[in-house]
Protein backbone atom coordinates (compact mmCIF):
# COMPACT_ATOMS: atom_id res chain seq x y z
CA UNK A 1 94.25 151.68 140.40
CA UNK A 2 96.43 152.25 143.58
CA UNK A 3 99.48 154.65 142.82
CA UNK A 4 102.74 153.17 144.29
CA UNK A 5 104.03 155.20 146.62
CA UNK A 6 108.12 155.85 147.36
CA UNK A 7 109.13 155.70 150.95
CA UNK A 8 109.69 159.51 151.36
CA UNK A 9 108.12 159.79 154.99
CA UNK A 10 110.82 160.55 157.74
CA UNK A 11 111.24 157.55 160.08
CA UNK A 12 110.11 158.20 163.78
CA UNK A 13 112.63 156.62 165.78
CA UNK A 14 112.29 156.62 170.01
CA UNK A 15 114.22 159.13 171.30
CA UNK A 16 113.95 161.20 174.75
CA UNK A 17 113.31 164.12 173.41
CA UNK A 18 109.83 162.60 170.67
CA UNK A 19 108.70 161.15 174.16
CA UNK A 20 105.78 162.58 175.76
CA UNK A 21 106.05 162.27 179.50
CA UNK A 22 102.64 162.96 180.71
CA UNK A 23 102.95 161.36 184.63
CA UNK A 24 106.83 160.30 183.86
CA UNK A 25 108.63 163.34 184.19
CA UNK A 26 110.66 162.23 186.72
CA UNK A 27 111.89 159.36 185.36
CA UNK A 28 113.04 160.99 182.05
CA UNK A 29 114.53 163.49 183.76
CA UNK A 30 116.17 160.66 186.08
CA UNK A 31 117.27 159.06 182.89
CA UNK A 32 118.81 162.46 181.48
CA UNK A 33 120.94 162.54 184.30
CA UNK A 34 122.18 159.07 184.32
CA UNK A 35 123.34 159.97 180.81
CA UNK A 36 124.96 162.68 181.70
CA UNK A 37 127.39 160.71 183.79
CA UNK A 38 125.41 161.34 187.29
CA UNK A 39 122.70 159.46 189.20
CA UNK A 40 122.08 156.05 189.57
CA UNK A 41 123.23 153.85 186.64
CA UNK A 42 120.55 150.99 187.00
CA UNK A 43 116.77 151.22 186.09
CA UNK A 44 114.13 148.55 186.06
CA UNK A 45 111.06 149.82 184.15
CA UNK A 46 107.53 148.69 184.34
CA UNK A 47 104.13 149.13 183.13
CA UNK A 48 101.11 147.62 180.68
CA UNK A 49 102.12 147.12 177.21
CA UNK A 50 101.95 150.51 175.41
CA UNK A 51 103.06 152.57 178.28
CA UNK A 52 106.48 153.74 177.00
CA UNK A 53 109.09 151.51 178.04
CA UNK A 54 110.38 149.93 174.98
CA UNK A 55 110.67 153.59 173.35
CA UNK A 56 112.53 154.82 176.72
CA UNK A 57 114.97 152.38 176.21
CA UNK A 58 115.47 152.47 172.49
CA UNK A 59 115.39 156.43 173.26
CA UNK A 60 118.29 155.87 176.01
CA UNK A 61 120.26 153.52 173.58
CA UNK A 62 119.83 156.36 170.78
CA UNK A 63 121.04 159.34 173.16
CA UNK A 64 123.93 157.29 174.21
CA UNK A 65 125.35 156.49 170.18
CA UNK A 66 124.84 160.28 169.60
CA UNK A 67 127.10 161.02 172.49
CA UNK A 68 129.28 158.88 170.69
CA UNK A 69 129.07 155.49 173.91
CA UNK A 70 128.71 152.38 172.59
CA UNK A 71 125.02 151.19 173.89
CA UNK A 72 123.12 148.22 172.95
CA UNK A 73 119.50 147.35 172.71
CA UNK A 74 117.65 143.83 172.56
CA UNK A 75 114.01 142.64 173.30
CA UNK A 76 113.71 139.22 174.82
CA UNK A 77 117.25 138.50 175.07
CA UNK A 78 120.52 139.49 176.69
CA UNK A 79 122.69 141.60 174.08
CA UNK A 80 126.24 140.37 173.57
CA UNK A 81 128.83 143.67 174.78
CA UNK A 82 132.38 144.25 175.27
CA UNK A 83 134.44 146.07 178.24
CA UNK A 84 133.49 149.43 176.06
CA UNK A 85 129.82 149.07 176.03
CA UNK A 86 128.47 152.15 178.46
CA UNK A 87 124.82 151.76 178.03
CA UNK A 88 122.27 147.94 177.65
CA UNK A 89 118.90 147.83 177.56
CA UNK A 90 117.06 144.87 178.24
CA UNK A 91 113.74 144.51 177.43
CA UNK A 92 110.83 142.57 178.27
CA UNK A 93 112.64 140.83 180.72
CA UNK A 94 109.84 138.11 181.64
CA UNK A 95 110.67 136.41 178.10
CA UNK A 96 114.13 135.13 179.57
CA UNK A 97 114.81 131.63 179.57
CA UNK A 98 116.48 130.33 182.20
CA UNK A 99 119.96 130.78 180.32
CA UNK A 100 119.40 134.21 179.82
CA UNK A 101 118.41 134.97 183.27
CA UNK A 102 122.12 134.23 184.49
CA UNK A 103 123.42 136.11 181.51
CA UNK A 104 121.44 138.90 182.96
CA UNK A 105 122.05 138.38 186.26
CA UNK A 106 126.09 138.58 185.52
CA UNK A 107 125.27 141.15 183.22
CA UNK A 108 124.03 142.93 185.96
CA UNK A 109 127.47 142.66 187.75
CA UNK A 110 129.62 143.50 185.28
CA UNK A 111 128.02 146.63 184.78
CA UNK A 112 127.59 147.30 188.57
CA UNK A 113 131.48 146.84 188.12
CA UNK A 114 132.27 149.11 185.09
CA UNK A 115 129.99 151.81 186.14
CA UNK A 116 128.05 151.39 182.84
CA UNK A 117 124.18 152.04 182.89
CA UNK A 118 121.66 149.20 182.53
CA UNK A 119 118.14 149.43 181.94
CA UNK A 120 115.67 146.81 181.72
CA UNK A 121 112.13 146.60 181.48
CA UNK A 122 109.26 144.20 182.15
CA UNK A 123 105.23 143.80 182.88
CA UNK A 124 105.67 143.62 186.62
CA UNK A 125 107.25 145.21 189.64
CA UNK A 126 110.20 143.27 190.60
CA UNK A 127 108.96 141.32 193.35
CA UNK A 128 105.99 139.62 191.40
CA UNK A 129 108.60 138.47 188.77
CA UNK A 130 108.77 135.15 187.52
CA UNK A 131 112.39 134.58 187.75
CA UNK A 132 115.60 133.40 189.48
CA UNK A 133 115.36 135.10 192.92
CA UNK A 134 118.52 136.66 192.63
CA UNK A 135 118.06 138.17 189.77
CA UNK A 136 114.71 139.31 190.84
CA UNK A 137 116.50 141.03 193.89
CA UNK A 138 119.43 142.56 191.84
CA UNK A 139 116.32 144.46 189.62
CA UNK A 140 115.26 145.91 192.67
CA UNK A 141 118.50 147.40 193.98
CA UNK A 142 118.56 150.27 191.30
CA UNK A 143 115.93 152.84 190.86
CA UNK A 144 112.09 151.13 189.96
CA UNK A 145 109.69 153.16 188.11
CA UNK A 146 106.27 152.48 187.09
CA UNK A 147 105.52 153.72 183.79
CA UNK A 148 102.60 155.11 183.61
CA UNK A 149 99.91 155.37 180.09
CA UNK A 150 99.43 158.63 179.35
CA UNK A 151 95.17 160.05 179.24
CA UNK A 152 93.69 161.05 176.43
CA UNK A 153 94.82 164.53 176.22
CA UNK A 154 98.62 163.56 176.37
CA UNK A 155 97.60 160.73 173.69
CA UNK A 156 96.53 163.81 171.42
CA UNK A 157 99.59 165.44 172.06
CA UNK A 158 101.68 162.70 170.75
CA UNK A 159 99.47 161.49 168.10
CA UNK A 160 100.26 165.19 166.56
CA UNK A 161 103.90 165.11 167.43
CA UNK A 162 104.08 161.71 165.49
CA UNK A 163 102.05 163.67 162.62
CA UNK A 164 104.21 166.67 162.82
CA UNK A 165 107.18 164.10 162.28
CA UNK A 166 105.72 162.65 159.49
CA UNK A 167 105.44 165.97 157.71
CA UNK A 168 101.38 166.46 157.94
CA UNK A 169 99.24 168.30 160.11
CA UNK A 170 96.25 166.14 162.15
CA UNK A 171 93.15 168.11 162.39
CA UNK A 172 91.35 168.02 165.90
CA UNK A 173 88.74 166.22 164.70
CA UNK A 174 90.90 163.30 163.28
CA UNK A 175 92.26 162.99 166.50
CA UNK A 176 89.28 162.74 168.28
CA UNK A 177 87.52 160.19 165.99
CA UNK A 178 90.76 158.35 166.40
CA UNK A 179 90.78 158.12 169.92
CA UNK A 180 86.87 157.01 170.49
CA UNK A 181 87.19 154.48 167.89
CA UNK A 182 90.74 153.04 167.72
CA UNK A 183 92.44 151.01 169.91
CA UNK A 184 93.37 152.10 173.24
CA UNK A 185 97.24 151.26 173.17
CA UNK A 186 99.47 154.20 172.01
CA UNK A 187 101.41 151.89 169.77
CA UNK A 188 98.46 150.65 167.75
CA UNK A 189 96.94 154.55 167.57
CA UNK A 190 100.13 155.77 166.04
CA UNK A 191 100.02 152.79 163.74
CA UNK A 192 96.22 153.90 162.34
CA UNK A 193 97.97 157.34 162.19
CA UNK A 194 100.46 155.84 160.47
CA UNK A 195 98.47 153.90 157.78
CA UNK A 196 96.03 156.69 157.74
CA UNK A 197 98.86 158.63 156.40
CA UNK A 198 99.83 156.54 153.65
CA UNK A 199 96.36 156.19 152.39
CA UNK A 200 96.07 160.27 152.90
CA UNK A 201 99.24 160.20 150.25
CA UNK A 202 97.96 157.17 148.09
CA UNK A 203 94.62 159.33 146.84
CA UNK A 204 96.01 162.17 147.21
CA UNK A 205 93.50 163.78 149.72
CA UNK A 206 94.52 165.59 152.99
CA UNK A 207 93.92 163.38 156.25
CA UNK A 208 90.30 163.64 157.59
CA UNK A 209 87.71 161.51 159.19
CA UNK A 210 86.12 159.53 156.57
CA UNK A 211 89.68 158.22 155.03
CA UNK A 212 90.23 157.52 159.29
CA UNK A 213 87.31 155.68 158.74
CA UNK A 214 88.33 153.81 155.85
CA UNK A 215 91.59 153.18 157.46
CA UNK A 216 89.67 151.07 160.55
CA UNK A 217 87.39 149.58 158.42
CA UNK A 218 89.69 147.83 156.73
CA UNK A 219 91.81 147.26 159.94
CA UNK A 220 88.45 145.18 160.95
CA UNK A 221 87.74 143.42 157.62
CA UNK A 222 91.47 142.08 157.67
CA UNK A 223 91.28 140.68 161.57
């Protein structure tokens, strides 16, 4: 019989400093600074899905509430704001209907205006955007980065960061099973890390291969 388990793991919420930079180490450090009240105060964000950019925002949007700004966050959509709001982020931009792309696009002024910070993120660079052409150009006056997947060395490292913030330790081994035979995506690894865990806790047995194994079995048999 499977023991019920209470919800005692600590969450894992994006934040700058959980991030693992790998070829982006400018651009975090670029969005440090913008925090800090210097640098440029728009960023358009791109890269394959899995490559960081929804946890750079939500990790921007988190340093900003700790510094006590008001900052919003929304996927898909354009947040509403007041005059107070110092940091938006806008994500997945392509997924804008044509409404929301001249939200965005006056959006984009107001903050120009206020001095706020605005960061938004899509698939594409901004020229091969499918969108209103002047909000396609406005994306592209503020700093464009590419964000780039980290290899499977700086995969490891964050697989056992997300561990180590779950309150286990990931053998080597674990992590290398995990890497050959899950999903390629960093979002989906720390996912089998994450149910991997639970099972771990539900039989009581430290993490290892074969419960990894059990863990994508059943991943498969429920597809």
């Amino acid at each position: 019989m499977s023991q019920l388990l209470l919800d005692i793991a600590p969450d894992s919420q994006p934040t700058l400093d959980n991030f693992v930079a790998g070829r982006n180490l400018e651009l975090l450090c670029a969005l440090r600074r913008a925090l800090s009240g210097s640098g440029e105060r728009g960023f358009y964000l791109w890269g394959e899905n899995g490559s960081g950019k929804s946890h750079l925002l939500q990790g921007c949007v988190s340093a900003a509430l700790a510094a006590q700004c008001s900052a919003v966050y929304a996927c898909g959509s354009v947040p509403r704001m007041d005059a107070s709001t110092a940091v938006v982020a806008v994500d997945d931009v392509e997924s804008l209907d044509d409404a929301a792309q001249i939200e965005l696009f006056n959006l984009y002024n107001r903050m120009r205006e206020s001095g706020g910070m605005l960061l938004v993120s899509g698939r594409q660079a901004p020229l091969h955007l499918d969108l209103r052409d002047d909000l396609r150009t406005r994306l592209g006056w503020g700093l464009v980065y590419q964000v780039h997947c980290l290899n499977d060395a700086e995969k490891a490292q964050a697989l056992a960061q997300h561990a180590q913030s779950r309150g286990f330790a990931l053998p080597q081994e674990v992590v290398q099973y995990l890497l050959r035979h899950g999903r390629r995506d960093l979002p989906s690894l720390m996912a089998a890390l994450d149910a991997l865990d639970e099972h771990s806790l539900r039989l009581h047995r430290a993490p290892s291969v074969p419960l990894l194994k059990e863990v994508l079995q059943r991943e498969l048999e429920t597809k």
